[in-house]
N, C-alpha and C. Protein backbone atom coordinates (compact mmCIF):
# COMPACT_ATOMS: atom_id res chain seq x y z
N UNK A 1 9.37 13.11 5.44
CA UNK A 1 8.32 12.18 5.83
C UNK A 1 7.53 11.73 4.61
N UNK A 2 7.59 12.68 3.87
CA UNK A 2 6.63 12.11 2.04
C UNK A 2 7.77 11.36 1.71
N UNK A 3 8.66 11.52 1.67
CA UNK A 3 9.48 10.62 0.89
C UNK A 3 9.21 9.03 1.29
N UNK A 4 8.93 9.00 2.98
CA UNK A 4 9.04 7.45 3.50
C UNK A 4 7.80 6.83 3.50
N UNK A 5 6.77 7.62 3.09
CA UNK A 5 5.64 7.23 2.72
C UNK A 5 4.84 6.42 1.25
N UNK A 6 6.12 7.64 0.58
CA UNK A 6 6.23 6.86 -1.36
C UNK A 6 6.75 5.74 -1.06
N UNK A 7 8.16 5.51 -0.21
CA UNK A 7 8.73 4.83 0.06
C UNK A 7 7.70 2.98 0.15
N UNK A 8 7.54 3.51 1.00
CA UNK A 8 6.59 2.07 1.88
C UNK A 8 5.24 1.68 0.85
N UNK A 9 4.72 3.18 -0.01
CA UNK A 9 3.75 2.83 -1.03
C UNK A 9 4.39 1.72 -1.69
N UNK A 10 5.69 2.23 -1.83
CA UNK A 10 5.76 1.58 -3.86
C UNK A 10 6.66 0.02 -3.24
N UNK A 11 7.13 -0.03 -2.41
CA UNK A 11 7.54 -1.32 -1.28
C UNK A 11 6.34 -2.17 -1.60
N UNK A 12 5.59 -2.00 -1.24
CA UNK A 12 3.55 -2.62 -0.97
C UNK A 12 3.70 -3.00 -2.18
N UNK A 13 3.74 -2.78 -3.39
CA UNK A 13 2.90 -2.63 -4.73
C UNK A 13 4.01 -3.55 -5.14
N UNK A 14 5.53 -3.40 -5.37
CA UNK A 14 6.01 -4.55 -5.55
C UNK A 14 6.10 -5.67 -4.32
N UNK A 15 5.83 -5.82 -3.81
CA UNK A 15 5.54 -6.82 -2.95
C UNK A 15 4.07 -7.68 -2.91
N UNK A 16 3.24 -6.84 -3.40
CA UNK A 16 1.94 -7.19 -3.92
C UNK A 16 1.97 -8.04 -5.05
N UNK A 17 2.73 -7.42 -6.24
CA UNK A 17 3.06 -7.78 -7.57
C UNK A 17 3.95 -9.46 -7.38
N UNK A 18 5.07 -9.90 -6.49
CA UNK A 18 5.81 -10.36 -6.63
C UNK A 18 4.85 -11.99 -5.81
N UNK A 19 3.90 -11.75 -4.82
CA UNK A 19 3.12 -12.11 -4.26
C UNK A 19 1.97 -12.38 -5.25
N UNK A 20 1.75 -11.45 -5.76
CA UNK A 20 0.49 -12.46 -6.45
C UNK A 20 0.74 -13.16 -8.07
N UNK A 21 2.25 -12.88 -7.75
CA UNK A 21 2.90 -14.07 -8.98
C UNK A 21 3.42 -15.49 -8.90
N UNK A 22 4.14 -15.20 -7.64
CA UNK A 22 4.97 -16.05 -7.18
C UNK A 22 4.21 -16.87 -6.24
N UNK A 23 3.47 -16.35 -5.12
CA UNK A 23 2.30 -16.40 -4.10
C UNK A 23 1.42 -16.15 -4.10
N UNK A 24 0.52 -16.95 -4.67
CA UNK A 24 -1.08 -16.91 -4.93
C UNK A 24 -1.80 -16.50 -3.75
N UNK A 25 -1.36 -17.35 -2.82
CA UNK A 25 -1.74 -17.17 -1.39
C UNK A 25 -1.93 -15.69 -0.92
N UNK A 26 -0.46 -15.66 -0.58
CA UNK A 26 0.01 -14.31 0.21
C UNK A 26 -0.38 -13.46 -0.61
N UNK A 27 -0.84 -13.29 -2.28
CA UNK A 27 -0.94 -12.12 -2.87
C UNK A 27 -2.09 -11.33 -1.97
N UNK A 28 -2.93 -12.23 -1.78
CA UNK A 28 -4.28 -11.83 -1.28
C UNK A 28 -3.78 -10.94 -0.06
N UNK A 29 -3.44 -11.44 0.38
CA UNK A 29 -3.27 -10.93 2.35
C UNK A 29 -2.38 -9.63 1.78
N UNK A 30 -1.52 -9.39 1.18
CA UNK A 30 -0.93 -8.12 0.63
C UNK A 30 -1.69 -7.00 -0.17
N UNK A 31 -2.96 -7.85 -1.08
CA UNK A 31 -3.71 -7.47 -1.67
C UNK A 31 -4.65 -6.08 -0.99
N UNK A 32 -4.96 -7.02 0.36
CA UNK A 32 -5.61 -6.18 1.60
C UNK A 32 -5.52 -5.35 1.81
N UNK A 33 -4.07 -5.28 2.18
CA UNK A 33 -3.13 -4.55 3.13
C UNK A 33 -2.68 -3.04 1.90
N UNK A 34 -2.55 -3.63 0.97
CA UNK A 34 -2.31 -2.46 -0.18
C UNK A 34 -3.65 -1.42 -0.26
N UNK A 35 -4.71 -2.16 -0.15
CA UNK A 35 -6.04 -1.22 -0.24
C UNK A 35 -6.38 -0.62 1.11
N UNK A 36 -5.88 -1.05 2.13
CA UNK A 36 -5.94 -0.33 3.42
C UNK A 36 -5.30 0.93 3.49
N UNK A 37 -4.09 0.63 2.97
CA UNK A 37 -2.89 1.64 2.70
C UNK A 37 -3.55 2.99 1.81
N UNK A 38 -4.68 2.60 0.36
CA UNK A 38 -4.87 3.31 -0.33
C UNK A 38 -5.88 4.39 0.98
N UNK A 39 -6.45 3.55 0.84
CA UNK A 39 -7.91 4.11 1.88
C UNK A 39 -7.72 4.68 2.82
N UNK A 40 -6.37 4.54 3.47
CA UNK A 40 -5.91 5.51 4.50
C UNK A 40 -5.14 6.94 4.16
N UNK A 41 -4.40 6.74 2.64
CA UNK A 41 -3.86 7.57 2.03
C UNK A 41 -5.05 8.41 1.52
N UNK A 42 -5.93 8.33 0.96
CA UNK A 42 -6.99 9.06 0.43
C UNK A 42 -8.07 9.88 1.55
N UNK A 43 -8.11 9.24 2.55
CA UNK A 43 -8.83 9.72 3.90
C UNK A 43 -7.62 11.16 4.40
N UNK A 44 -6.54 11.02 4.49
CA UNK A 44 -5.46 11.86 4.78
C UNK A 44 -5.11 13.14 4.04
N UNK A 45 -5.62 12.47 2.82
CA UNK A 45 -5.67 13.94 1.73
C UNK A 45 -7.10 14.24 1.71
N UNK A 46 -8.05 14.03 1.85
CA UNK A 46 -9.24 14.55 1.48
C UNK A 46 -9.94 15.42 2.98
N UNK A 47 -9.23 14.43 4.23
CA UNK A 47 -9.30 15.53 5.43
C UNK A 47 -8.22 16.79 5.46
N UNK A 48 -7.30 16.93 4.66
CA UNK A 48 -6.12 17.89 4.26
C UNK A 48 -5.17 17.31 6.11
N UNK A 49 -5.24 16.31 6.82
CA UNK A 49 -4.36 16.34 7.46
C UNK A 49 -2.77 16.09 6.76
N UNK A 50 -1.71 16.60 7.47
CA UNK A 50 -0.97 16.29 7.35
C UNK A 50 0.08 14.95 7.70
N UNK A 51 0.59 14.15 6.49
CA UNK A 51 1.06 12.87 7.52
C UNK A 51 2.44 12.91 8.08
């Protein structure tokens, strides 16, 4: 389950990257969605739940 989680992280981040090169637009809306991702990842470790 960590593995599909790095997985989908590092998915986001080039997809972010490729988006706010290529897609000015869409970088943003990915932009979001990447810091949601962080903020949910950091809430998950700092409550010690498990994901």
């Amino acid at each position: 389950m960590r593995d599909l989680i790095w997985l989908i992280v590092v998915l986001l981040v080039i997809g972010w990257l490729v988006g706010y090169f290529a897609f000015p637009d869409l970088g943003s809306i990915i932009h979001i969605l990447i810091v949601v991702a962080v903020i949910l990842i950091l809430y998950k470790l700092l409550t010690g739940r498990r994901m």
